[in-house]
N, C-alpha and C. Protein backbone atom coordinates (compact mmCIF):
# COMPACT_ATOMS: atom_id res chain seq x y z
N UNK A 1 69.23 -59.07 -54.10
CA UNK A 1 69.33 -57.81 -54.82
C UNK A 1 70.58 -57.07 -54.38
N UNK A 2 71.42 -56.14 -55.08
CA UNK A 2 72.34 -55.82 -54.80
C UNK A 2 71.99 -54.26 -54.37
N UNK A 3 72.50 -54.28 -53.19
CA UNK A 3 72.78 -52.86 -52.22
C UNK A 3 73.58 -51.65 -52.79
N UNK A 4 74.10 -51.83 -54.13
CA UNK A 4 75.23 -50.49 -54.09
C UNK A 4 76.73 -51.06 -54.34
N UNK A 5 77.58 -49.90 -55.00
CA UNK A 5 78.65 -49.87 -54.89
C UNK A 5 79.93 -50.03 -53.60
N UNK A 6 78.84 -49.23 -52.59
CA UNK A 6 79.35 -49.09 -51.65
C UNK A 6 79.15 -50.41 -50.39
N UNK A 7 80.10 -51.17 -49.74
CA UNK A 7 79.28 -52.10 -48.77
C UNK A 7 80.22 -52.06 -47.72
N UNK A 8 79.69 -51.80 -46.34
CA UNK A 8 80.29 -51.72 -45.40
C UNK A 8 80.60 -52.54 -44.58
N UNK A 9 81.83 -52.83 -43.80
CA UNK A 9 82.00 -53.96 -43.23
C UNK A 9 81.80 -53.67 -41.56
N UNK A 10 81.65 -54.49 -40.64
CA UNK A 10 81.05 -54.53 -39.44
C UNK A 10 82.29 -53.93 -38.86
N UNK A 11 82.57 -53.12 -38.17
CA UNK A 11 83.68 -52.98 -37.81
C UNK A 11 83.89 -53.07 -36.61
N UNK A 12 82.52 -54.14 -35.58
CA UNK A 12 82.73 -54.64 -34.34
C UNK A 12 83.42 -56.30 -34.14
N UNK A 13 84.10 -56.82 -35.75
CA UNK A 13 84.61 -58.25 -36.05
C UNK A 13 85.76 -57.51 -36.12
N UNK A 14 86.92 -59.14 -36.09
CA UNK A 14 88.13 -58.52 -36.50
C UNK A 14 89.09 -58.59 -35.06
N UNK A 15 90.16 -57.82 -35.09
CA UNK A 15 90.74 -58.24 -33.95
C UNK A 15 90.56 -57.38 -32.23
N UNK A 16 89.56 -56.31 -32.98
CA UNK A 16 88.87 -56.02 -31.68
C UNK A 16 88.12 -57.34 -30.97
N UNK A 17 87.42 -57.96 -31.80
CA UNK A 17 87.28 -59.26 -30.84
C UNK A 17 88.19 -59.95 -30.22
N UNK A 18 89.08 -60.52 -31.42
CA UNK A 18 90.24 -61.63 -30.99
C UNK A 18 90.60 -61.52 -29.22
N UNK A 19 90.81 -59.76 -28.98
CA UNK A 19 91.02 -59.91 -27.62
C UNK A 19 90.30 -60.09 -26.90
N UNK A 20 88.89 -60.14 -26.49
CA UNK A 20 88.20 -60.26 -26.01
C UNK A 20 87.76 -62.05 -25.84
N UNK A 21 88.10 -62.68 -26.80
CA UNK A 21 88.07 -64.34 -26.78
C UNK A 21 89.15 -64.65 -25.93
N UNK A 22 90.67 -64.19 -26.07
CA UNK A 22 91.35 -64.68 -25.52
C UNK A 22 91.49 -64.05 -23.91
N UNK A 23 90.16 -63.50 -23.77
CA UNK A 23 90.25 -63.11 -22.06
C UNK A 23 91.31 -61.37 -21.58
N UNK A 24 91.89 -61.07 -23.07
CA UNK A 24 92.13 -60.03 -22.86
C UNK A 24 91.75 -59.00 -23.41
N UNK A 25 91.87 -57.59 -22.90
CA UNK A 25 91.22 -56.06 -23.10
C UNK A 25 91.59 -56.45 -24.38
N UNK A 26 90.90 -55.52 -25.38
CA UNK A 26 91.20 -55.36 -26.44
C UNK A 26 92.11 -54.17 -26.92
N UNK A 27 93.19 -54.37 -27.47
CA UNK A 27 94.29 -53.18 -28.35
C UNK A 27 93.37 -51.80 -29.02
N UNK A 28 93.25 -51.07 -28.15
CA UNK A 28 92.25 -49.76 -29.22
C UNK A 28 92.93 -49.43 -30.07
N UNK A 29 93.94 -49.91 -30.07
CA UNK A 29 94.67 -49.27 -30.87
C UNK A 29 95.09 -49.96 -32.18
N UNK A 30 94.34 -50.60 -32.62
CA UNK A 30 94.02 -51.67 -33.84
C UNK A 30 92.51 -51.55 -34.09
N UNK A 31 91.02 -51.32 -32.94
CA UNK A 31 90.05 -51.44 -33.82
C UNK A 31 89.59 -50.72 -34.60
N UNK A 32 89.02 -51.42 -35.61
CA UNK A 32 88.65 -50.24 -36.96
C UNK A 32 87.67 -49.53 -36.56
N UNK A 33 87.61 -48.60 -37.07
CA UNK A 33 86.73 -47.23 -36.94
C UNK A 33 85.78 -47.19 -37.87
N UNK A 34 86.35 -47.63 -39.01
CA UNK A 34 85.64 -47.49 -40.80
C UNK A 34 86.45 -48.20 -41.56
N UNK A 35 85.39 -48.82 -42.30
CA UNK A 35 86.28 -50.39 -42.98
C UNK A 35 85.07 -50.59 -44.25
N UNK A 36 85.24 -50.40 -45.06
CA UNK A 36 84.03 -50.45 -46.18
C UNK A 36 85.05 -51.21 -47.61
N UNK A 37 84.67 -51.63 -47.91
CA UNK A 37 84.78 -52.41 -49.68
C UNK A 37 83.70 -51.38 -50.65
N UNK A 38 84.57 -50.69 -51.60
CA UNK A 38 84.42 -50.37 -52.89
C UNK A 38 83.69 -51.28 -54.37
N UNK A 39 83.18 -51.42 -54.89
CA UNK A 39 83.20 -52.11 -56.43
C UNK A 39 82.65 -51.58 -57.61
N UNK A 40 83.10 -51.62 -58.48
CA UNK A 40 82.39 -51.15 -59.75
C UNK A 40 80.53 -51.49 -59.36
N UNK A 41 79.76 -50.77 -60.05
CA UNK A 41 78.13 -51.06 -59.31
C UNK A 41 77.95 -51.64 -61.31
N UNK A 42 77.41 -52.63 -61.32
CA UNK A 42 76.69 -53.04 -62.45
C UNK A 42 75.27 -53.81 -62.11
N UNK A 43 74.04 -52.68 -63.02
CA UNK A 43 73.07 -53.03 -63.30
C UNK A 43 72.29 -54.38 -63.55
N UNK A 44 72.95 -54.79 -64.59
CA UNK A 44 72.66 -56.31 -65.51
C UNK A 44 73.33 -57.49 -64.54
N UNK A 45 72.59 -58.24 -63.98
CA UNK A 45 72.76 -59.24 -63.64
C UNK A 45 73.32 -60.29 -64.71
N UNK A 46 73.95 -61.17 -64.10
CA UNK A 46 74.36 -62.54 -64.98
C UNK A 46 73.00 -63.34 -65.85
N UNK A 47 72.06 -63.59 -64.89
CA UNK A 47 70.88 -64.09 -65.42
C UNK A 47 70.14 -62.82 -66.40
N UNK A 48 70.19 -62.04 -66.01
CA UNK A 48 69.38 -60.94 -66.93
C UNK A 48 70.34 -60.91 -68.35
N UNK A 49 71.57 -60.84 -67.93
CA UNK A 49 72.83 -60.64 -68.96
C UNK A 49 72.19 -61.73 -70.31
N UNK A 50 71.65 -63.17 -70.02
CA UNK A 50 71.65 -64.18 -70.74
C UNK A 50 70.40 -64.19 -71.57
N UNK A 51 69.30 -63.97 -70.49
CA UNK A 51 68.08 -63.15 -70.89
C UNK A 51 68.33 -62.14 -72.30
N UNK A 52 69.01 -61.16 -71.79
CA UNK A 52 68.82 -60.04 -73.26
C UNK A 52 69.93 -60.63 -74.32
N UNK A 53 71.11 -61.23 -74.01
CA UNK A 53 71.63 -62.10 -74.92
C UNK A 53 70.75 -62.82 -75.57
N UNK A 54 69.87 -63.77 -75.33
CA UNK A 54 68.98 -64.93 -76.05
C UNK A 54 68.00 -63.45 -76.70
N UNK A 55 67.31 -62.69 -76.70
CA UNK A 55 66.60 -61.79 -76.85
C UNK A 55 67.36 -60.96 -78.22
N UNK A 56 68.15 -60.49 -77.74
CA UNK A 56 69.14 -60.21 -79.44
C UNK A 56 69.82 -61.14 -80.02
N UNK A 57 69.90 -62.32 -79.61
CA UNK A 57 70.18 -62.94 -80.68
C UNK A 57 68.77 -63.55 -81.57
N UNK A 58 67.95 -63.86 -81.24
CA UNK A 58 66.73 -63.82 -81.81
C UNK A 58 66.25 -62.84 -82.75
N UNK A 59 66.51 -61.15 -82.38
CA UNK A 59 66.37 -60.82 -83.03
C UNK A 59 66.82 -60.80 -84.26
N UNK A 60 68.39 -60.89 -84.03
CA UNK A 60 69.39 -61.13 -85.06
C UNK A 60 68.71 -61.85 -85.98
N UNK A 61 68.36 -63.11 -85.69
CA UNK A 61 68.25 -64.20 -86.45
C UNK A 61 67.35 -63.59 -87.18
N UNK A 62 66.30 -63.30 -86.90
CA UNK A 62 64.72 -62.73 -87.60
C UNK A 62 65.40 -61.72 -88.36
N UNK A 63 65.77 -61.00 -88.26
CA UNK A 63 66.01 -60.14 -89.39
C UNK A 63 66.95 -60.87 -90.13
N UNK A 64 67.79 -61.53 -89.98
CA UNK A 64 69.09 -62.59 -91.09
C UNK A 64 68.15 -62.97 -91.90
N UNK A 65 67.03 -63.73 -91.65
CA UNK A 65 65.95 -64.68 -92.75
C UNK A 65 65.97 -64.21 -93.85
N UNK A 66 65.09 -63.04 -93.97
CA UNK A 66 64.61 -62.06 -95.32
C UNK A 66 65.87 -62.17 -96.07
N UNK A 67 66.88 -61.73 -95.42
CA UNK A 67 68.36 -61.97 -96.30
C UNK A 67 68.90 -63.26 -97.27
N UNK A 68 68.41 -64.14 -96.10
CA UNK A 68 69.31 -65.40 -96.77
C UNK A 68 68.46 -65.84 -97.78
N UNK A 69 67.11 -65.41 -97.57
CA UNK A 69 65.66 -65.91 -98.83
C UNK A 69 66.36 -65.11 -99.68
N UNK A 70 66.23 -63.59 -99.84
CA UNK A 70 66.68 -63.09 -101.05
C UNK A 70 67.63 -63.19 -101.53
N UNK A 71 68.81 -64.22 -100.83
CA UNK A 71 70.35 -64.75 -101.47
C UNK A 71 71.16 -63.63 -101.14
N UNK A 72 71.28 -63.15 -100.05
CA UNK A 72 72.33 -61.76 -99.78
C UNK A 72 72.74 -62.65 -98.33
N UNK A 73 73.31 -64.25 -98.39
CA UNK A 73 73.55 -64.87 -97.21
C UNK A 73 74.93 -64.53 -96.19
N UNK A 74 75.87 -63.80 -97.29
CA UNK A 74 76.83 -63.54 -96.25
C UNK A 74 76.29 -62.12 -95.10
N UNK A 75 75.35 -61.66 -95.23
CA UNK A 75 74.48 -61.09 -94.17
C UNK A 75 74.45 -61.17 -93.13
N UNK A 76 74.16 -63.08 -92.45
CA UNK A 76 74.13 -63.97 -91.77
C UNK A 76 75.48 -63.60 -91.17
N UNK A 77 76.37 -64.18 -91.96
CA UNK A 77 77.65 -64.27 -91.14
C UNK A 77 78.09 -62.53 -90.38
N UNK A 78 77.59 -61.64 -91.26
CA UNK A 78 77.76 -60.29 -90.16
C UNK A 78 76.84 -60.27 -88.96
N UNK A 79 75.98 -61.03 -89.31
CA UNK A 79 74.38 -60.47 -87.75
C UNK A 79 75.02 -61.43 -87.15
N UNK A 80 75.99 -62.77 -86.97
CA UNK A 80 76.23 -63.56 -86.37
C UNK A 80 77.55 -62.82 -85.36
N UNK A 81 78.16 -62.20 -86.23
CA UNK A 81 79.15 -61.36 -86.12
C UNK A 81 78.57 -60.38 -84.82
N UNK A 82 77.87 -59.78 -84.96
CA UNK A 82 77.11 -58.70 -83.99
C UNK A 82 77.10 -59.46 -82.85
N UNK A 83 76.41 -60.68 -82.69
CA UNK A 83 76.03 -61.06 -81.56
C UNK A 83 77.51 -61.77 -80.97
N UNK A 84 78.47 -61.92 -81.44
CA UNK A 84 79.62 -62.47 -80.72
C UNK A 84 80.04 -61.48 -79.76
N UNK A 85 79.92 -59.98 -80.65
CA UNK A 85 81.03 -58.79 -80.11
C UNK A 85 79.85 -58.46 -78.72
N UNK A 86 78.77 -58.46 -79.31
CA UNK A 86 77.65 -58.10 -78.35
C UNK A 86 78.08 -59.03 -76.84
N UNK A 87 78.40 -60.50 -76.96
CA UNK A 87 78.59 -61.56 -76.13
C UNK A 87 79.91 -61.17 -75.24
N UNK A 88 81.14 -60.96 -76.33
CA UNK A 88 82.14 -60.40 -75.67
C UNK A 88 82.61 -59.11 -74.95
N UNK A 89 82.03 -58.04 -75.19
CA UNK A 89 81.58 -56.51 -75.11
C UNK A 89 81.24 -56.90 -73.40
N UNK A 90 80.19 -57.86 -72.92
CA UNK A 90 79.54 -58.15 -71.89
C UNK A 90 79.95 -58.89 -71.42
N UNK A 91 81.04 -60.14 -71.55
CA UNK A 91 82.03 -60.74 -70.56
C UNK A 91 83.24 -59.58 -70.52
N UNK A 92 83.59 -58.96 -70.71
CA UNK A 92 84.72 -57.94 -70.55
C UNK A 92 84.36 -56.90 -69.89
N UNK A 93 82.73 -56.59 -69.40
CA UNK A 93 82.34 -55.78 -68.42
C UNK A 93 82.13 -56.61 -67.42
N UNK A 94 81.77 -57.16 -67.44
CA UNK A 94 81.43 -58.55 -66.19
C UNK A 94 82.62 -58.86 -65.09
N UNK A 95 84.02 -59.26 -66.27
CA UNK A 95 85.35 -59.35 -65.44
C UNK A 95 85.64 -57.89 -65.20
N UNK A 96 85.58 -56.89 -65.76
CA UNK A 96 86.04 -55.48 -64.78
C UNK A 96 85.16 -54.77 -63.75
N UNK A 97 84.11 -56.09 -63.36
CA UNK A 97 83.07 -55.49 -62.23
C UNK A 97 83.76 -56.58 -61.08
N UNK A 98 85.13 -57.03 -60.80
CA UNK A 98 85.80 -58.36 -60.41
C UNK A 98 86.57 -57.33 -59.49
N UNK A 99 86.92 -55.63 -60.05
CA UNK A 99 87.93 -54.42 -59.04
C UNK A 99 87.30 -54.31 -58.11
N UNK A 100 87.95 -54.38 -56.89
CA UNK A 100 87.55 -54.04 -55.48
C UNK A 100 88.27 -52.83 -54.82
N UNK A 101 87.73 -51.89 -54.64
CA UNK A 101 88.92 -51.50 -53.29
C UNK A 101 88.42 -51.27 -51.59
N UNK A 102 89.24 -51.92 -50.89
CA UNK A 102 88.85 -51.84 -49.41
C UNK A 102 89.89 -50.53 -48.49
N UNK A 103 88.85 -50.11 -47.74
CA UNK A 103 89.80 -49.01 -47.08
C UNK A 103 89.28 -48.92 -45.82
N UNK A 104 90.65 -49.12 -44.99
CA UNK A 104 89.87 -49.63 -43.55
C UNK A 104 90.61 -48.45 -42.53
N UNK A 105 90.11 -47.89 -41.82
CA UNK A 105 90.93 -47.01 -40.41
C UNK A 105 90.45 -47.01 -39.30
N UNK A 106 92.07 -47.58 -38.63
CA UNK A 106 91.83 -47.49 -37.07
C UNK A 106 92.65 -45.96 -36.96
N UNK A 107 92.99 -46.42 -35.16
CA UNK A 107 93.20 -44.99 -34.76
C UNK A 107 95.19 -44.57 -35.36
N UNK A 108 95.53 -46.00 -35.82
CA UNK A 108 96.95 -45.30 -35.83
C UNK A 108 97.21 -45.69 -37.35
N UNK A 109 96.17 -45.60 -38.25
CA UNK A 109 96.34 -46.12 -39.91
C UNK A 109 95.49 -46.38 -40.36
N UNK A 110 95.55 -45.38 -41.56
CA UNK A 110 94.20 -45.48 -42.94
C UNK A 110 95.07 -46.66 -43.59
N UNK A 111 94.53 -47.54 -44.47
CA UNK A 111 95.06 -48.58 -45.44
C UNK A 111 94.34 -48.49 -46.91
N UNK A 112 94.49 -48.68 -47.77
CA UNK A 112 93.99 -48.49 -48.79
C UNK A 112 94.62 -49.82 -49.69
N UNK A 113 93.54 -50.42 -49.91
CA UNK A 113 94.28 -51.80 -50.92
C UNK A 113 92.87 -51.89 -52.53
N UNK A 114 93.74 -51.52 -53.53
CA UNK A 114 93.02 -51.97 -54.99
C UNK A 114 93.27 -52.85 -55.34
N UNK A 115 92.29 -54.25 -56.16
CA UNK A 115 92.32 -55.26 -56.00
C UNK A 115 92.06 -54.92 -57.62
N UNK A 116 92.81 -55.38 -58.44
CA UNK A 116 92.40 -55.30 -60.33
C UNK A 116 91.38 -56.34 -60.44
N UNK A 117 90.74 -56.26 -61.51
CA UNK A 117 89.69 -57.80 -61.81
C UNK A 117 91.06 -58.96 -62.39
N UNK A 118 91.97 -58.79 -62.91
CA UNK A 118 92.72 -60.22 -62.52
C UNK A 118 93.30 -60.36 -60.93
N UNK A 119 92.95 -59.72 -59.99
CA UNK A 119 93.52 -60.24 -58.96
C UNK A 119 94.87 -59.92 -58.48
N UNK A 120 95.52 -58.82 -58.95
CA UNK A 120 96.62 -57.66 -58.40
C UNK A 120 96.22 -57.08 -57.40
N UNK A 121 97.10 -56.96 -56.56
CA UNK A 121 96.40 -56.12 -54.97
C UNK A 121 97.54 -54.91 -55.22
N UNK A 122 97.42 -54.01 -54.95
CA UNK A 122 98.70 -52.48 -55.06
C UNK A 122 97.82 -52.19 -53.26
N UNK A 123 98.85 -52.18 -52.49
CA UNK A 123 98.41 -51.08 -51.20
C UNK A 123 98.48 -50.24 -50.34
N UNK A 124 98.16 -49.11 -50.06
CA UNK A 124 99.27 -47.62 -49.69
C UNK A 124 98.27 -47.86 -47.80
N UNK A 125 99.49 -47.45 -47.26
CA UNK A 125 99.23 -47.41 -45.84
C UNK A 125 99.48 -45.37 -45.24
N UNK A 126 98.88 -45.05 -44.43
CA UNK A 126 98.92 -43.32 -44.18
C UNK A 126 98.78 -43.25 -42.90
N UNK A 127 99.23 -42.53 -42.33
CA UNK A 127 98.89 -41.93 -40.82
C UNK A 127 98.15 -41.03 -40.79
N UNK A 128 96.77 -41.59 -40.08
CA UNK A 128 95.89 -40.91 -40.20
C UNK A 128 95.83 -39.28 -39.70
N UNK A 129 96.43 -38.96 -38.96
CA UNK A 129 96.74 -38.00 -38.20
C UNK A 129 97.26 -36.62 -39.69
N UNK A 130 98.27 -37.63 -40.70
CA UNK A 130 98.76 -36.46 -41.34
C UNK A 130 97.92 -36.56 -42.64
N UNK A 131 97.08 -37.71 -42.90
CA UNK A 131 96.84 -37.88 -44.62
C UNK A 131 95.43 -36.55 -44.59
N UNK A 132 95.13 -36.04 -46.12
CA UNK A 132 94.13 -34.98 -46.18
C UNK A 132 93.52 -35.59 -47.11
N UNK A 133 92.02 -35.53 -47.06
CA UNK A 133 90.90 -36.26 -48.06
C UNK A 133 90.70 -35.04 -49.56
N UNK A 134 90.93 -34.89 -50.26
CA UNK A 134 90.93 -34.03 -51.11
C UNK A 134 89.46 -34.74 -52.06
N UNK A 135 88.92 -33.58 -52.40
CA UNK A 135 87.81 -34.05 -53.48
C UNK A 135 87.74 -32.83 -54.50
N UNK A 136 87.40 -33.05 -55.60
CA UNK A 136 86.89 -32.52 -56.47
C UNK A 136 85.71 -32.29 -57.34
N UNK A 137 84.74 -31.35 -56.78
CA UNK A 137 83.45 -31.09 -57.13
C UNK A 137 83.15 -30.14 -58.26
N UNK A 138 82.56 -30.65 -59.53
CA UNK A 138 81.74 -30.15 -60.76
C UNK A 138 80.48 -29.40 -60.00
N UNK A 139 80.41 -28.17 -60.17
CA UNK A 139 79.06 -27.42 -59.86
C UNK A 139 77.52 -28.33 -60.31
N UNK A 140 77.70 -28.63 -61.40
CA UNK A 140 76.34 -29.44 -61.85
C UNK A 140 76.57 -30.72 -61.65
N UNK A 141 77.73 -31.30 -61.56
CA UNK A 141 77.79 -32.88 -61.49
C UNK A 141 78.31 -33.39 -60.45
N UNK A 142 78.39 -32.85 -58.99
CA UNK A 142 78.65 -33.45 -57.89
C UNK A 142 80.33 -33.53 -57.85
N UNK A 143 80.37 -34.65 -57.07
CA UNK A 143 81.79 -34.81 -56.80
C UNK A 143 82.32 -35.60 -57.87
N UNK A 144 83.70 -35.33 -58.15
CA UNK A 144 83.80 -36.14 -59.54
C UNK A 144 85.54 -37.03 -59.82
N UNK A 145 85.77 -36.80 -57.80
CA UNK A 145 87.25 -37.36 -57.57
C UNK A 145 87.25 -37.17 -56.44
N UNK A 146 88.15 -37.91 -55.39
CA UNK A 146 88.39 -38.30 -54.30
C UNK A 146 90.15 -38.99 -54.02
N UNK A 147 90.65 -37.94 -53.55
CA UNK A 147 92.34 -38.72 -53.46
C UNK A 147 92.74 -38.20 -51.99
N UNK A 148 93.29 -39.38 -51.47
CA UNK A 148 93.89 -39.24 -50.35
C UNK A 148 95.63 -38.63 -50.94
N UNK A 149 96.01 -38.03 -49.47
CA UNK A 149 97.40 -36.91 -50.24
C UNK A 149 98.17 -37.65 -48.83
N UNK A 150 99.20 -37.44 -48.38
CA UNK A 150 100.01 -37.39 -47.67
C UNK A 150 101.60 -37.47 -47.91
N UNK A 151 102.15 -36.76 -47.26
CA UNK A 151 103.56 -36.64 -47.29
C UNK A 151 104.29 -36.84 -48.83
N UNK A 152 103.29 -35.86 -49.78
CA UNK A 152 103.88 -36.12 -51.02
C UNK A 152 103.45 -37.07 -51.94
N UNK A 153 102.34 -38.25 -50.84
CA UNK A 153 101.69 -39.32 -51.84
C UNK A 153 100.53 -38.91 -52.12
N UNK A 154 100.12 -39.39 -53.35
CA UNK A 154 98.75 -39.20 -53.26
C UNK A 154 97.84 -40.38 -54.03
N UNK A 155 96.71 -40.66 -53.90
CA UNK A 155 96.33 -41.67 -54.59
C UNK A 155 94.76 -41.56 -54.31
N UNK A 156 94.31 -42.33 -55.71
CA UNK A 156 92.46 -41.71 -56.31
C UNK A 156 91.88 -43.01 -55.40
N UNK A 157 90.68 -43.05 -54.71
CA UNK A 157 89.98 -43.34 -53.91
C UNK A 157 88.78 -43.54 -54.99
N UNK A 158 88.22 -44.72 -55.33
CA UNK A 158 86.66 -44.92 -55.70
C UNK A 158 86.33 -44.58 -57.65
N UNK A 159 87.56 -44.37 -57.80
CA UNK A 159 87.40 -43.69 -59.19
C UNK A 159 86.22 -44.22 -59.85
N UNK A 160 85.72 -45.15 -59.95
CA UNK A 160 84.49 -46.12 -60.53
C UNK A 160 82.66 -45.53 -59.97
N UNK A 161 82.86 -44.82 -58.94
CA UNK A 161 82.00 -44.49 -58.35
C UNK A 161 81.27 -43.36 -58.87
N UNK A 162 79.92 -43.36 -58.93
CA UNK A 162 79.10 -42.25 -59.16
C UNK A 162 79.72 -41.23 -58.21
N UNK A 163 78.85 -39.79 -58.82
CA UNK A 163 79.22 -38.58 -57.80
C UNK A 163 78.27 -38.63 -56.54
N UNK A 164 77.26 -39.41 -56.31
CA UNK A 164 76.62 -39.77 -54.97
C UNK A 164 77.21 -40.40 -54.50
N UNK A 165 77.81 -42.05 -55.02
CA UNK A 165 78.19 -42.36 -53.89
C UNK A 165 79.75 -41.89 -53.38
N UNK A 166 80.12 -41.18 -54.39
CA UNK A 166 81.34 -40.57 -53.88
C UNK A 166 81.51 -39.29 -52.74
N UNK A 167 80.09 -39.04 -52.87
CA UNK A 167 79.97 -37.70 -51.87
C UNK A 167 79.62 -38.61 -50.64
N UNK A 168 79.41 -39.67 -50.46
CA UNK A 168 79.15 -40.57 -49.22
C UNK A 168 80.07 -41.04 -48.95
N UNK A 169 81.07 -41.19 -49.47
CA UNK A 169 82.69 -42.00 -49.09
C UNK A 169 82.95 -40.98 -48.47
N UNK A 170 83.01 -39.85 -49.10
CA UNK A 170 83.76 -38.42 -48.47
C UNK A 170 83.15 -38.20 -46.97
N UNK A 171 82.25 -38.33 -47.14
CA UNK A 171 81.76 -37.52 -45.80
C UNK A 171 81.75 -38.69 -44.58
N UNK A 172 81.96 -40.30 -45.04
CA UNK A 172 82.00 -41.17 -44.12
C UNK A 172 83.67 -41.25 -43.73
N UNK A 173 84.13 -41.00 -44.78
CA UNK A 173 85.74 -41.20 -44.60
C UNK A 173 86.22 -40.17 -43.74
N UNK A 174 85.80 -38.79 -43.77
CA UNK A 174 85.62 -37.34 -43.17
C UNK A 174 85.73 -37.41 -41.82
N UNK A 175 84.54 -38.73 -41.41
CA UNK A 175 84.08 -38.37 -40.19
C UNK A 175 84.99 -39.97 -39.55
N UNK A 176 85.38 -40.97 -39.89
CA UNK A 176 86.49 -41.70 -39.00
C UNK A 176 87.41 -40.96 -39.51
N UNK A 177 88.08 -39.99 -40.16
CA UNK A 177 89.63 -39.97 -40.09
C UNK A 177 89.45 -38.59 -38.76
N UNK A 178 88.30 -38.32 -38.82
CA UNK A 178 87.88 -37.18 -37.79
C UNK A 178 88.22 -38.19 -35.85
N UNK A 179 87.42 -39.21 -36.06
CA UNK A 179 87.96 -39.76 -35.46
C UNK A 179 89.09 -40.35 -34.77
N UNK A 180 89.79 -40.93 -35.67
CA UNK A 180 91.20 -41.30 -35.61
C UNK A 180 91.92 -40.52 -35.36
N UNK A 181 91.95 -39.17 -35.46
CA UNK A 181 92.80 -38.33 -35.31
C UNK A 181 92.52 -37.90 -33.66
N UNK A 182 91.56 -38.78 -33.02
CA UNK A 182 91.42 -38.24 -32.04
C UNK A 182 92.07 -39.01 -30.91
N UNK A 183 92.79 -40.01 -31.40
CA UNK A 183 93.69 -41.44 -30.89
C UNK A 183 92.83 -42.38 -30.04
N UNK A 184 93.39 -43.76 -30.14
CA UNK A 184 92.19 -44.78 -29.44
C UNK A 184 92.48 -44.36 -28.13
N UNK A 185 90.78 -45.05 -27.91
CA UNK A 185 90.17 -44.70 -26.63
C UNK A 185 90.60 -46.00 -25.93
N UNK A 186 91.33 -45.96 -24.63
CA UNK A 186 91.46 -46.76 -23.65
C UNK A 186 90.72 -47.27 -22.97
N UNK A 187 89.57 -46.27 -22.58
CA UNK A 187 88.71 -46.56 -21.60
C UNK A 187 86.99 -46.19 -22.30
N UNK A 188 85.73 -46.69 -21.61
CA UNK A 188 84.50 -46.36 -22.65
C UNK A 188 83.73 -45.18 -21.87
C-alpha cells in the first residue's frame, strides 16, 4: 500500500557511514540531517487502473448494442472512441506520477534536485545558513506554495503536493534547516 506523497529517507545511510566502515570518524560535516523524496501521490493503482478500464469498457459496449440493432452503427465507432481517450487520459497520468523531487540537508548545504517523468534532473544547491523557506497560506485552504529564496534565487518546492502535506514539508524542512544552521557537531 502506498504511504503518501511524502517518503523519507534514513538519514543514518550514506556517507555518514562510509566513514565509519573505513575505520574513520565520520565528516559531520556531510551527514544529512533531512533527506526526503517528493512524488506526485496517485490514488488508482495500475491493477485497479485496468480493473475500471475493463469496467467502462463494458459498459461502453452495452450501451453500443441498442445502437448498432437500431442501425445508428457509427455510434460504435464514437463509444470505441471514448474508451481510447479514457485509456490514454490514464497512461498520461500514470507517466506524470514518474516526477520526483529529492531534497536533502546537511550542515553546510540544502540540495534540491527535480526529476521530470521523462527523466530530466534540473538541481539548485543553497547554503543553508542564508536560504529562507517562504510559504504561502490560503485562510481556508492551507498552504498552497512552498519556495526556497536565496541570494536572489528562488525556486517552488513540492508544487504537486496537497496543502497537508505541504504544511509537513514546511515544518520538517523548518526544523533541519533550524538545524543546520547550527553547524555540524564534532563531538556527541
Amino acid at each position: 500500500m502506498d504511504d503518501g506523497p511524502i517518503h523519507m529517507i534514513d538519514c543514518q545511510n550514506g556517507d555518514h557511514q562510509k566513514g565509519r566502515e573505513n575505520g574513520h570518524a565520520p565528516d559531520p560535516a556531510v551527514q544529512r540531517i533531512y533527506a526526503v523524496r517528493l512524488h506526485p501521490h496517485r490514488s488508482l493503482s495500475e491493477r485497479n487502473f485496468w480493473v475500471l478500464l475493463c469496467v467502462f469498457s463494458a459498459i461502453s459496449f452495452a450501451t453500443t448494442i441498442p445502437f448498432v440493432v437500431m442501425g445508428a452503427w457509427p455510434v460504435a465507432g464514437f463509444m470505441g472512441l471514448d474508451v481510447a481517450i479514457f485509456y490514454f487520459a490514464f497512461r498520461a497520468n500514470f507517466r506524470a506520477a514518474r516526477a520526483y523531487e529529492d531534497v536533502n540537508v546537511t550542515p553546510i548545504e540544502l540540495s534540491l534536485a527535480k526529476v521530470s517523468p521523462k527523466g530530466a534532473r534540473a538541481e539548485w544547491h543553497f547554503n543553508p545558513s542564508w536560504v529562507y523557506l517562504h510559504k504561502e497560506t490560503h485562510e481556508e485552504y492551507g498552504v498552497q506554495k512552498i519556495a526556497l529564496f536565496s541570494r536572489g534565487r528562488s525556486v517552488e518546492v513540492g508544487h504537486f503536493l496537497g496543502p497537508d502535506e505541504k504544511a509537513l514539508l514546511v515544518h520538517d524542512l523548518s526544523l533541519a534547516l533550524a538545524e543546520a544552521r547550527r553547524g555540524p557537531r564534532f563531538s556527541d
